[in-house]
C-alpha atoms as a PDB file:
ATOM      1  CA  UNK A   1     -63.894 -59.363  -2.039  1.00  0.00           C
ATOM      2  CA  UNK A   2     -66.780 -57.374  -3.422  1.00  0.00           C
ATOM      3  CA  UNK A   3     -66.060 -53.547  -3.570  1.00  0.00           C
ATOM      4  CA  UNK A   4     -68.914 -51.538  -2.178  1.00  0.00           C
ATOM      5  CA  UNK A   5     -70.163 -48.533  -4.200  1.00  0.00           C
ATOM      6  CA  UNK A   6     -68.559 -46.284  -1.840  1.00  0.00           C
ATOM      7  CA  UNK A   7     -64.725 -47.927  -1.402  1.00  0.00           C
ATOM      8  CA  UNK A   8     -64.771 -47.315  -5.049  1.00  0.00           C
ATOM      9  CA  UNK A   9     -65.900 -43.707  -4.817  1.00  0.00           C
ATOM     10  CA  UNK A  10     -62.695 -43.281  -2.372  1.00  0.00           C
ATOM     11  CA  UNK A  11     -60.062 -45.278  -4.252  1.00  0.00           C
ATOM     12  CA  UNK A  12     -61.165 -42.728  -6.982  1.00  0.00           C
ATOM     13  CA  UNK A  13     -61.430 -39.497  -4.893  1.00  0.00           C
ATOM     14  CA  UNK A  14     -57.591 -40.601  -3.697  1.00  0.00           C
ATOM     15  CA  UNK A  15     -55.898 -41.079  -7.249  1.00  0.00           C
ATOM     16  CA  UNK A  16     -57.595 -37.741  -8.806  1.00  0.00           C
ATOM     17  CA  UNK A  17     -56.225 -36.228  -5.332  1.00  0.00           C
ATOM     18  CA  UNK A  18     -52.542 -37.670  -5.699  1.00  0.00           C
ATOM     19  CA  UNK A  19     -52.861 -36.654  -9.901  1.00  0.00           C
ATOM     20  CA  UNK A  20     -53.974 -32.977  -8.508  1.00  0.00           C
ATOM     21  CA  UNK A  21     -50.800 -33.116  -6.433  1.00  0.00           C
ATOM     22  CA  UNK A  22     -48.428 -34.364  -8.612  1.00  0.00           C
ATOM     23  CA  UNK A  23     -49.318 -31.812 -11.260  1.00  0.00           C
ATOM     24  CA  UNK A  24     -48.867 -29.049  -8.711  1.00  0.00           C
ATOM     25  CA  UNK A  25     -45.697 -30.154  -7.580  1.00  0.00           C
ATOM     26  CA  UNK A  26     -44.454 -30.370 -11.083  1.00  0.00           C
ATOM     27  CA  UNK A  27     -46.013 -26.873 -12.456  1.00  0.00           C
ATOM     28  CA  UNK A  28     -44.253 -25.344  -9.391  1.00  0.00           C
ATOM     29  CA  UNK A  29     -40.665 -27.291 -10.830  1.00  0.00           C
ATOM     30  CA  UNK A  30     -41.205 -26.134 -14.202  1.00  0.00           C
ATOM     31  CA  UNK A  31     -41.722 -22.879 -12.745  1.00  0.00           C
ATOM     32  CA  UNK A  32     -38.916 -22.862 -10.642  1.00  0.00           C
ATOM     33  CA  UNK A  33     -36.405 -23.943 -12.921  1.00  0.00           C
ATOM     34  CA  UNK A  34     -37.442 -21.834 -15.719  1.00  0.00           C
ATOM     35  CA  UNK A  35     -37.521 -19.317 -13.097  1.00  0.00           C
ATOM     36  CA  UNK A  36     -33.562 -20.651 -12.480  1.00  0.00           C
ATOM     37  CA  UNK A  37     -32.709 -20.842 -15.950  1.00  0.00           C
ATOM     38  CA  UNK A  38     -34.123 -17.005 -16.817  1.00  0.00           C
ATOM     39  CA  UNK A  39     -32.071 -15.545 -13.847  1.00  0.00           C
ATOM     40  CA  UNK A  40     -28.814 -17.514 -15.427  1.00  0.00           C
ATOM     41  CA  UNK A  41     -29.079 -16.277 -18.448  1.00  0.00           C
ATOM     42  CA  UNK A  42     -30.096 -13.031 -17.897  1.00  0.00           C
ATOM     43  CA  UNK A  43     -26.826 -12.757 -15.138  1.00  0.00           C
ATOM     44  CA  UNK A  44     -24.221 -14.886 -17.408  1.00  0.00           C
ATOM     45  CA  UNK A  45     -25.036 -15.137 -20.912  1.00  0.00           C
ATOM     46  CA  UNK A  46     -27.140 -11.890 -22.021  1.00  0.00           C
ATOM     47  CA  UNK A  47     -26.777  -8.520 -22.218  1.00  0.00           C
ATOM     48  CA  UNK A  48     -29.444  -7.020 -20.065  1.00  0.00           C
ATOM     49  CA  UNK A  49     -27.220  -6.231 -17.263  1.00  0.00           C
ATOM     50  CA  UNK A  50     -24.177  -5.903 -18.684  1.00  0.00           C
ATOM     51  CA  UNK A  51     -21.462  -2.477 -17.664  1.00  0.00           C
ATOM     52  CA  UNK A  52     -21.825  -0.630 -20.713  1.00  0.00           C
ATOM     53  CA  UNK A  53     -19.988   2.889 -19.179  1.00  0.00           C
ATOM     54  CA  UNK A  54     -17.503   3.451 -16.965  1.00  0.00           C
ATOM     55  CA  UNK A  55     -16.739   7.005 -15.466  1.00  0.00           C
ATOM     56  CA  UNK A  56     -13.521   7.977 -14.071  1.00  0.00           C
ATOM     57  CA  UNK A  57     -12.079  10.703 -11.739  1.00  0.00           C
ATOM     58  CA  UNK A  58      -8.988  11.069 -10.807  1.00  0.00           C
ATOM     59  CA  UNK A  59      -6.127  14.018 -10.771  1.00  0.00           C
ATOM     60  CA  UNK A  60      -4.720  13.309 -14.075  1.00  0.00           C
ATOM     61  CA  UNK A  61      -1.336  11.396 -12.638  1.00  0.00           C
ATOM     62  CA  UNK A  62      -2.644   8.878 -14.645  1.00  0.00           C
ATOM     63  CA  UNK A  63      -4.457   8.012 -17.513  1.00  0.00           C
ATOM     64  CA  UNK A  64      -8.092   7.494 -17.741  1.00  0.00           C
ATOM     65  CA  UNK A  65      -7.848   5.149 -20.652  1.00  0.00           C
ATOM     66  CA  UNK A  66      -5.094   3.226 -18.326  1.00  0.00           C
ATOM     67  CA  UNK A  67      -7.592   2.311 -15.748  1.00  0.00           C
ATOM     68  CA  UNK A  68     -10.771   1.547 -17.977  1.00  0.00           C
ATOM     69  CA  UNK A  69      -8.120  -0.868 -19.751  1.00  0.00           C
ATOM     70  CA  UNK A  70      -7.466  -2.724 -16.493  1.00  0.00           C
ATOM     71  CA  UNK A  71     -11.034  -2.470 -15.533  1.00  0.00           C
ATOM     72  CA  UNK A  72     -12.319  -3.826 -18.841  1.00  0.00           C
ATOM     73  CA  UNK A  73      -9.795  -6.709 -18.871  1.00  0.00           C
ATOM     74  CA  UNK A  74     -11.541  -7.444 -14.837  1.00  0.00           C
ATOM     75  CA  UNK A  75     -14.880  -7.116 -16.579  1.00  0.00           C
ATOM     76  CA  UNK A  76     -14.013  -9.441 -20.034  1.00  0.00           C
ATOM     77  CA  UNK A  77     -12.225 -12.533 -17.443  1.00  0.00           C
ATOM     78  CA  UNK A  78     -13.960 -15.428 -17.181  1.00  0.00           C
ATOM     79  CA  UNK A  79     -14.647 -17.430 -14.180  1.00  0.00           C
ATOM     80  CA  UNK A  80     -15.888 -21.078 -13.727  1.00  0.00           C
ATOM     81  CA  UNK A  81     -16.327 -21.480 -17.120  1.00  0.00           C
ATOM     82  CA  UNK A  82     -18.854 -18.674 -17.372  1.00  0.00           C
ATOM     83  CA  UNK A  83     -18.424 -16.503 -20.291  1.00  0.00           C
ATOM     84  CA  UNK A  84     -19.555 -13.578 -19.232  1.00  0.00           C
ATOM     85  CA  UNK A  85     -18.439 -11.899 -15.818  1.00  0.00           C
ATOM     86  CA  UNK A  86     -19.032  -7.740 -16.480  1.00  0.00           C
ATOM     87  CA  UNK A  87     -22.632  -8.285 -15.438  1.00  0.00           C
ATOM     88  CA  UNK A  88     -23.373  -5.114 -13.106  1.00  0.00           C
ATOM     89  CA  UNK A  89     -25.018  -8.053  -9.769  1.00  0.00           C
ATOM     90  CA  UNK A  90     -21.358  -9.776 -10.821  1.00  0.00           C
ATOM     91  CA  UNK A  91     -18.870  -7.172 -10.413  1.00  0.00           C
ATOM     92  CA  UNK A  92     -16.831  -6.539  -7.268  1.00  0.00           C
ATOM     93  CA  UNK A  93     -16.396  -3.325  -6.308  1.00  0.00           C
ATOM     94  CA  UNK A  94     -13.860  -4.170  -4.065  1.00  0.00           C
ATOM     95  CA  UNK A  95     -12.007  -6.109  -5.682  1.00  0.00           C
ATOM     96  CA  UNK A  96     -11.515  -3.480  -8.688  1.00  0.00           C
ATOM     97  CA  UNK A  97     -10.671  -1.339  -6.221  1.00  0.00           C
ATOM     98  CA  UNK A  98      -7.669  -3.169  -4.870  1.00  0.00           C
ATOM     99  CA  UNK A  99      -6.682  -4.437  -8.681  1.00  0.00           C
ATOM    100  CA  UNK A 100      -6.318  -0.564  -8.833  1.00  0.00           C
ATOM    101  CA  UNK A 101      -4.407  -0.019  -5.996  1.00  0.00           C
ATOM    102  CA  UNK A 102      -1.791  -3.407  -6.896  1.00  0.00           C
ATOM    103  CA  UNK A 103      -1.692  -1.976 -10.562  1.00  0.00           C
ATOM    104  CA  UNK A 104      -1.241   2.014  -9.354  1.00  0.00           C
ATOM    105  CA  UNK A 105       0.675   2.319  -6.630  1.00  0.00           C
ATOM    106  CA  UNK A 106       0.313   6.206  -6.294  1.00  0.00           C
ATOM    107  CA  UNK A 107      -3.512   6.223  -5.741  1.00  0.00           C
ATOM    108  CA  UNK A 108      -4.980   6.548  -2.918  1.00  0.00           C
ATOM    109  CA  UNK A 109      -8.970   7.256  -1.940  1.00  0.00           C
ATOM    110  CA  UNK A 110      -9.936   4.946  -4.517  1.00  0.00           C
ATOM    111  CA  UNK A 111     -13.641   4.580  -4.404  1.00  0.00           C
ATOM    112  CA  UNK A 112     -15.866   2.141  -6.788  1.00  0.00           C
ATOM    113  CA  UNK A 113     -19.356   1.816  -6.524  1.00  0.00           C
ATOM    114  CA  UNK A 114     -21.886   0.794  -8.692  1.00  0.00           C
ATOM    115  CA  UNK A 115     -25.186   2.836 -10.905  1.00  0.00           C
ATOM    116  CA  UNK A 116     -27.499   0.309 -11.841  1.00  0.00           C
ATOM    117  CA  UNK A 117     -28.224  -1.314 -13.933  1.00  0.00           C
ATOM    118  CA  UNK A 118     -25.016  -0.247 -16.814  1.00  0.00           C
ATOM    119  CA  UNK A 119     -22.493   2.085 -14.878  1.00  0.00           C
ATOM    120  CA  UNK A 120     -19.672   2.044 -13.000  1.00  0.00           C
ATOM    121  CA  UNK A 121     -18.245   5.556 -11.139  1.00  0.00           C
ATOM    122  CA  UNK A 122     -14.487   5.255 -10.122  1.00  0.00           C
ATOM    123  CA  UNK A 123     -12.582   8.233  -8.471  1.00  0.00           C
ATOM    124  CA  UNK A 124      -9.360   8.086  -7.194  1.00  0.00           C
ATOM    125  CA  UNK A 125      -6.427  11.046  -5.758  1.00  0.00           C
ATOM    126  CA  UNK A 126      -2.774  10.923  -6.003  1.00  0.00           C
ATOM    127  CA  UNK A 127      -0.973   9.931  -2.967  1.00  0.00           C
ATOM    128  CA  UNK A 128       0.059  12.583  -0.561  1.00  0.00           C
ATOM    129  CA  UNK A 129       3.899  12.307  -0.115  1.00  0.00           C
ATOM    130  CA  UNK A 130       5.962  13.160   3.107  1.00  0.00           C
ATOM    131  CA  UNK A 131       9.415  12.071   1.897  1.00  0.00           C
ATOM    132  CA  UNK A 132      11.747  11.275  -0.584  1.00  0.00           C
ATOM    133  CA  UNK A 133      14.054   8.212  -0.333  1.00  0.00           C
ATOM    134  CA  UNK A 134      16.854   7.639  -2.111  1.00  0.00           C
ATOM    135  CA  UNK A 135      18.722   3.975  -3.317  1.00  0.00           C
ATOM    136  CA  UNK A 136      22.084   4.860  -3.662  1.00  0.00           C
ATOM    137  CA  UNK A 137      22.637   1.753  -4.899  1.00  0.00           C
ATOM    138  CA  UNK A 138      20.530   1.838  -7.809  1.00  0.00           C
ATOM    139  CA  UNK A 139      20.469   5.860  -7.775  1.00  0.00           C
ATOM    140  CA  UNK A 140      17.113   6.612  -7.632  1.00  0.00           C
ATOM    141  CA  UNK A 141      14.431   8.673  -5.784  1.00  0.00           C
ATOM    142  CA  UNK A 142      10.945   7.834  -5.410  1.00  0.00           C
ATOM    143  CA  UNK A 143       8.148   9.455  -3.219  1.00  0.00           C
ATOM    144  CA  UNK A 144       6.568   7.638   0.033  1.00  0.00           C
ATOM    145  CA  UNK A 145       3.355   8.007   2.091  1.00  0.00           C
ATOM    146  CA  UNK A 146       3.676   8.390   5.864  1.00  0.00           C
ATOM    147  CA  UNK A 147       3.070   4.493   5.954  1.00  0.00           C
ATOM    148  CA  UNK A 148       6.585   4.079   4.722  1.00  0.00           C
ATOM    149  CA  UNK A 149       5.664   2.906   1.143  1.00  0.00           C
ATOM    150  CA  UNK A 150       7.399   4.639  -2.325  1.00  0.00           C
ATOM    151  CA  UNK A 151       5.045   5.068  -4.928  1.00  0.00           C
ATOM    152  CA  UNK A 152       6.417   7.167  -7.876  1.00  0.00           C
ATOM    153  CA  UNK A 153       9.789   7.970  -8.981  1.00  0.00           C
ATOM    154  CA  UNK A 154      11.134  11.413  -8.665  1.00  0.00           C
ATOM    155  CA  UNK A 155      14.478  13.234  -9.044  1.00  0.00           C
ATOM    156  CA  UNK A 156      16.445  13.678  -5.497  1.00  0.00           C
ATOM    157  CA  UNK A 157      14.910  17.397  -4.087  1.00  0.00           C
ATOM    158  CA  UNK A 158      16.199  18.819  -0.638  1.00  0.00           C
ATOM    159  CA  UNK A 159      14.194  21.382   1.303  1.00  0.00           C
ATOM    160  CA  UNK A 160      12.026  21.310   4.268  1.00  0.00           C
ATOM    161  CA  UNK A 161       8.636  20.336   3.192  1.00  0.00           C
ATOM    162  CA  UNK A 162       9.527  17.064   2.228  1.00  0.00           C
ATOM    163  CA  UNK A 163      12.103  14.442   4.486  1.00  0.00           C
ATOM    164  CA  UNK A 164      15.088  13.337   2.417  1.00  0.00           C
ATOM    165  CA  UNK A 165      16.365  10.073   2.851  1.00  0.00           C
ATOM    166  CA  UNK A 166      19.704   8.501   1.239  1.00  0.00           C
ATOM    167  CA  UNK A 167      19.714   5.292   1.592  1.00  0.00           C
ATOM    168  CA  UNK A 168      23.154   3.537   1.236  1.00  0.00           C
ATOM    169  CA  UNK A 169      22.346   0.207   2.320  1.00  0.00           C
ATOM    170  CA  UNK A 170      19.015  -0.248   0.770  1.00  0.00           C
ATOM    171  CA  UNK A 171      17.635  -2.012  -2.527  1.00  0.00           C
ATOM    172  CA  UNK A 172      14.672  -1.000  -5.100  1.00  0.00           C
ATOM    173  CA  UNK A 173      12.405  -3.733  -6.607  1.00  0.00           C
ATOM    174  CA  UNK A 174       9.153  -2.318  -7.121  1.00  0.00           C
ATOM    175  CA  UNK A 175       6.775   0.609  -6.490  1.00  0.00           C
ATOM    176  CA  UNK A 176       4.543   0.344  -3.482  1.00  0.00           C
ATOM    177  CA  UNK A 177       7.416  -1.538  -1.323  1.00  0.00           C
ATOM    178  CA  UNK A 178       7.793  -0.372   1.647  1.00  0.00           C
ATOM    179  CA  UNK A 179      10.903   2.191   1.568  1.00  0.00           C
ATOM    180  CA  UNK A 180      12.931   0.087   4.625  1.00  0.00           C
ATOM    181  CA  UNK A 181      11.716  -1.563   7.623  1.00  0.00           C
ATOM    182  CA  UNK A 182       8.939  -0.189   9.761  1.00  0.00           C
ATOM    183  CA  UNK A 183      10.890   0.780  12.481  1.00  0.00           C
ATOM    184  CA  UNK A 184      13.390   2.865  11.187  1.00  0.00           C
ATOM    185  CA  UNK A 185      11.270   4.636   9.303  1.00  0.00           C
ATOM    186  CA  UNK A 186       9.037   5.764  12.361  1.00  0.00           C
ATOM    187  CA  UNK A 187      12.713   6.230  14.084  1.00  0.00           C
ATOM    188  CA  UNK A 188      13.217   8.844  10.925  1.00  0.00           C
ATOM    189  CA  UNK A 189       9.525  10.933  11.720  1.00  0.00           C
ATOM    190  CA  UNK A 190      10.454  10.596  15.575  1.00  0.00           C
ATOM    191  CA  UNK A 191      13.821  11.865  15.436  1.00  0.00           C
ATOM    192  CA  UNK A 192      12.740  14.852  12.630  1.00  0.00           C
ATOM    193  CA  UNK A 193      10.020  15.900  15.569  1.00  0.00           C
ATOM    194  CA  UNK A 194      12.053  15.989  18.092  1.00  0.00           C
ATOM    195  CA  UNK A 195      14.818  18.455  16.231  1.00  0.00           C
ATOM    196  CA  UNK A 196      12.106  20.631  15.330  1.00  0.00           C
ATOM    197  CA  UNK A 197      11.410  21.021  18.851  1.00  0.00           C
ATOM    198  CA  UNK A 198      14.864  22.190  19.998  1.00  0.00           C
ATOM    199  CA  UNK A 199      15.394  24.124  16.919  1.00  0.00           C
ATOM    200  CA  UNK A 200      17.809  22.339  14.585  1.00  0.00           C
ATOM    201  CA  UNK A 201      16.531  21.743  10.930  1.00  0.00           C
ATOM    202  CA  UNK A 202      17.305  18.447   9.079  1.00  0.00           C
ATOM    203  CA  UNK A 203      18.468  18.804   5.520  1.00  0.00           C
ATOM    204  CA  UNK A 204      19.035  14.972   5.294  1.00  0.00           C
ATOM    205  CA  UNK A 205      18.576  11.743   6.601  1.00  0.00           C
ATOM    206  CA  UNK A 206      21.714   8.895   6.062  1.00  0.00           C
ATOM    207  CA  UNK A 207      21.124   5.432   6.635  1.00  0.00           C
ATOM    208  CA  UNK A 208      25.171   4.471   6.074  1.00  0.00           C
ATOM    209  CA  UNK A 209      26.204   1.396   4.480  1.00  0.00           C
ATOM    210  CA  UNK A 210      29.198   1.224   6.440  1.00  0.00           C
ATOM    211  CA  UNK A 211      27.172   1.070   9.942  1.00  0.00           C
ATOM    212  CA  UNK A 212      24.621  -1.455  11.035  1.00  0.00           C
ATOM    213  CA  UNK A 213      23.000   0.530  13.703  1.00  0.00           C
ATOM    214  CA  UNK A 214      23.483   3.708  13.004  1.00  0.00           C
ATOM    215  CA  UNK A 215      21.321   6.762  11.757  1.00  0.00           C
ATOM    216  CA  UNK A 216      22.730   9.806  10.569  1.00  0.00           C
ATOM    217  CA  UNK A 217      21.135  13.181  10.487  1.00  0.00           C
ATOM    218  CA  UNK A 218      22.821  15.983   8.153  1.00  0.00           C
ATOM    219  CA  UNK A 219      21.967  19.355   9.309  1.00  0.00           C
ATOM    220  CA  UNK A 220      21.312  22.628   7.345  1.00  0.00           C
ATOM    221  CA  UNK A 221      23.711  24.054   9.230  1.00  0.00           C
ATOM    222  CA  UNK A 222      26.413  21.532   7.935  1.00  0.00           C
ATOM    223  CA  UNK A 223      27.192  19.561  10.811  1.00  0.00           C
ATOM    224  CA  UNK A 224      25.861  16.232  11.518  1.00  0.00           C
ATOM    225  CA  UNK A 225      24.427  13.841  14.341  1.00  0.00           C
ATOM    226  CA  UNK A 226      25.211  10.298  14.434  1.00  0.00           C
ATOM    227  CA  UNK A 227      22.142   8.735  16.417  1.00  0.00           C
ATOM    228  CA  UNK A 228      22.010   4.806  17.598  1.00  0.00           C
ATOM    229  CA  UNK A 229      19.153   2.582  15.814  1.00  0.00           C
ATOM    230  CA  UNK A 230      19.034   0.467  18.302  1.00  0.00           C
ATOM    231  CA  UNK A 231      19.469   2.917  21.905  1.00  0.00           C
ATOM    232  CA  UNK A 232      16.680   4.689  23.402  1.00  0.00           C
ATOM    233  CA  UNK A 233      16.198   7.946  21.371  1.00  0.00           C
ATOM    234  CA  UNK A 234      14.785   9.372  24.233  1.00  0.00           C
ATOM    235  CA  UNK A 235      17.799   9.500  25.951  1.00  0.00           C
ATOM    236  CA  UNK A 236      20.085  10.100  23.256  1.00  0.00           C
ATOM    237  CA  UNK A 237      18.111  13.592  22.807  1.00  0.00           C
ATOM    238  CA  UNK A 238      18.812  14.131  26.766  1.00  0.00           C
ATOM    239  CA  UNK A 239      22.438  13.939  25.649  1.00  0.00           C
ATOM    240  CA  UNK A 240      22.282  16.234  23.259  1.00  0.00           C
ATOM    241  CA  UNK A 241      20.266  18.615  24.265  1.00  0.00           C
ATOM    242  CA  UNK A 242      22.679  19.200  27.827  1.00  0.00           C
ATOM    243  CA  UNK A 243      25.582  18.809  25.413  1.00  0.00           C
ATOM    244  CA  UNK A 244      24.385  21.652  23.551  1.00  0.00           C
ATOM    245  CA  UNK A 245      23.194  23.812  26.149  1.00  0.00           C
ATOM    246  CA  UNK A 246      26.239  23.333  28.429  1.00  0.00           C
ATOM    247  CA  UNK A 247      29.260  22.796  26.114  1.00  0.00           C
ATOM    248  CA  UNK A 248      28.574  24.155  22.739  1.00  0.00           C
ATOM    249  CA  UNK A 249      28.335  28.366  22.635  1.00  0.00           C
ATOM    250  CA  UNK A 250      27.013  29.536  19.519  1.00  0.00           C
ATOM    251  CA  UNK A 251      30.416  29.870  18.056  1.00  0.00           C
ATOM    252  CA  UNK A 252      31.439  26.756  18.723  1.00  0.00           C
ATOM    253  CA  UNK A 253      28.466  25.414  16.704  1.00  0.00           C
ATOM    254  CA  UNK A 254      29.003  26.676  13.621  1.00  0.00           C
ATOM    255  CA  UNK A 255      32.085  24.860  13.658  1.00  0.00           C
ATOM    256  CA  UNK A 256      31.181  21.765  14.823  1.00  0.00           C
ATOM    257  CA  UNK A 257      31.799  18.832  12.172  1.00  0.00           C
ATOM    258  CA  UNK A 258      29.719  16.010  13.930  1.00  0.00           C
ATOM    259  CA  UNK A 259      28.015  15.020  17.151  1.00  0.00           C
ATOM    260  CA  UNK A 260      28.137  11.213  18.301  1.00  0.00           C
ATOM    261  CA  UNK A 261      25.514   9.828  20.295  1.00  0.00           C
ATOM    262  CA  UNK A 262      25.494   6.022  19.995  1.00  0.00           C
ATOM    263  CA  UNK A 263      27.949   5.025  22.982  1.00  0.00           C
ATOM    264  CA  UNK A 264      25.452   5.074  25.882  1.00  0.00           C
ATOM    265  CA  UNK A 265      25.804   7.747  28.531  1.00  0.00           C
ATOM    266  CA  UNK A 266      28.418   9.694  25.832  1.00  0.00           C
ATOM    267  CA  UNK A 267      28.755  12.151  23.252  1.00  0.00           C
ATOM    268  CA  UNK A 268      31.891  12.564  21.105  1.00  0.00           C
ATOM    269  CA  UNK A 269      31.801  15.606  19.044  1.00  0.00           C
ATOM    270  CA  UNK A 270      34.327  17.274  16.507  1.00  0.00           C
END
């Protein structure tokens, strides 16, 4: 079949137009993975974005050179087989922070963030503490936070800004454990409240090894209260506050060696 003059105009118009395609299509690849490939190697395998400074705040309870040492080793890993990882688009800021928190137990506010494109600002405060607990079994004292966990050793103190807890039964494995369960420490802040209110300061809390379920308060006035763990505190306090009020005179307190409230609906005293 004989090709007109214009068939062969259109076979041609459609190959240049396909060849005009094609060589957009692959300008935009090589463009795109060039692209690709400068974005890669800028992130993983130059320096052009890498943390070159790192600025630290904190209190002084611990070292700067301590925490740039655990930042740098975050900073140095590698991950997926990429060499690189202290790019300043690759760092976590989160994650640094809780590597911080795991590796310091007594910090607390610890903030991260990040000044592109080379910097990294960290600030952090020492814990506040509300207590002191005590391991008589491995005779030592450490700090807590109101959430229950010790973070720092310290020597056994009495007084009343802090609460002082012996703890008898209780075992020590690491900082930033919690000091005992959950519930007996709240029990602890609870029943500490609740003698403030009807005037009797605490000198000491005793969680005895001898008793399962019981809580035992030392006073500063030397006596002591034996409270239940597992009764309602609420109405233990009933009992002691009528106990007090109706059978103990002011005399009679100063002697008083101990006051038993864990029999329900009782109240043994010496």
């Amino acid at each position: 079949m004989v090709k007109t003059i214009n068939q062969a105009y259109q076979e041609k118009y459609q190959q240049e137009k396909k060849r005009k395609i094609f060589r957009k299509v692959f300008l935009f690849l090589v463009l795109f993975f060039g692209l690709a490939g400068g974005t890669v190697y800028a992130l993983f395998f130059s320096n052009l974005f890498n943390i070159s400074e790192i600025n630290i705040s904190n209190s002084g309870f611990v070292k700067n050179q301590e925490i740039r040492s655990l930042v740098d080793s975050y900073l140095s890993q590698q991950k997926l087989f990429i060499p690189r990882f202290n790019s300043i688009f690759l760092a976590n800021a989160s994650q640094i922070s809780a590597m911080i928190n795991r590796e310091f137990p007594a910090a607390e506010n610890i903030k991260v963030k990040k000044r592109y494109f080379h910097a990294l600002e960290i600030s952090l405060d020492y814990k506040k503490a509300v207590g002191v607990w005590c391991y008589k079994t491995a005779d030592q004292c450490f700090y807590f936070d109101r959430s229950g966990a010790i973070f720092d050793a310290v020597t056994e103190t009495s007084g009343s800004l802090l609460v002082n807890i012996m703890d008898e039964k209780g075992s020590f494995e690491n900082l930033g454990q919690p000091a005992a369960d959950p519930a007996l420490v709240n029990l602890i802040f609870e029943t500490k409240d609740r003698l403030e209110k009807i005037k009797i300061g605490v000198f000491k809390f005793v969680v005895p090894a001898e008793e399962d379920f019981r809580l035992d308060i030392q006073t500063v006035e030397g006596w002591k209260i034996y409270l239940s763990t597992k009764d309602d505190l609420v109405r233990q306090f009933k009992s002691l506050e009528v106990f007090l009020a109706q059978k103990i005179t002011s005399e009679k307190r100063s002697q008083l060696q101990y006051i038993d409230l864990t029999v329900p609906n009782r109240v043994y005293y010496k």
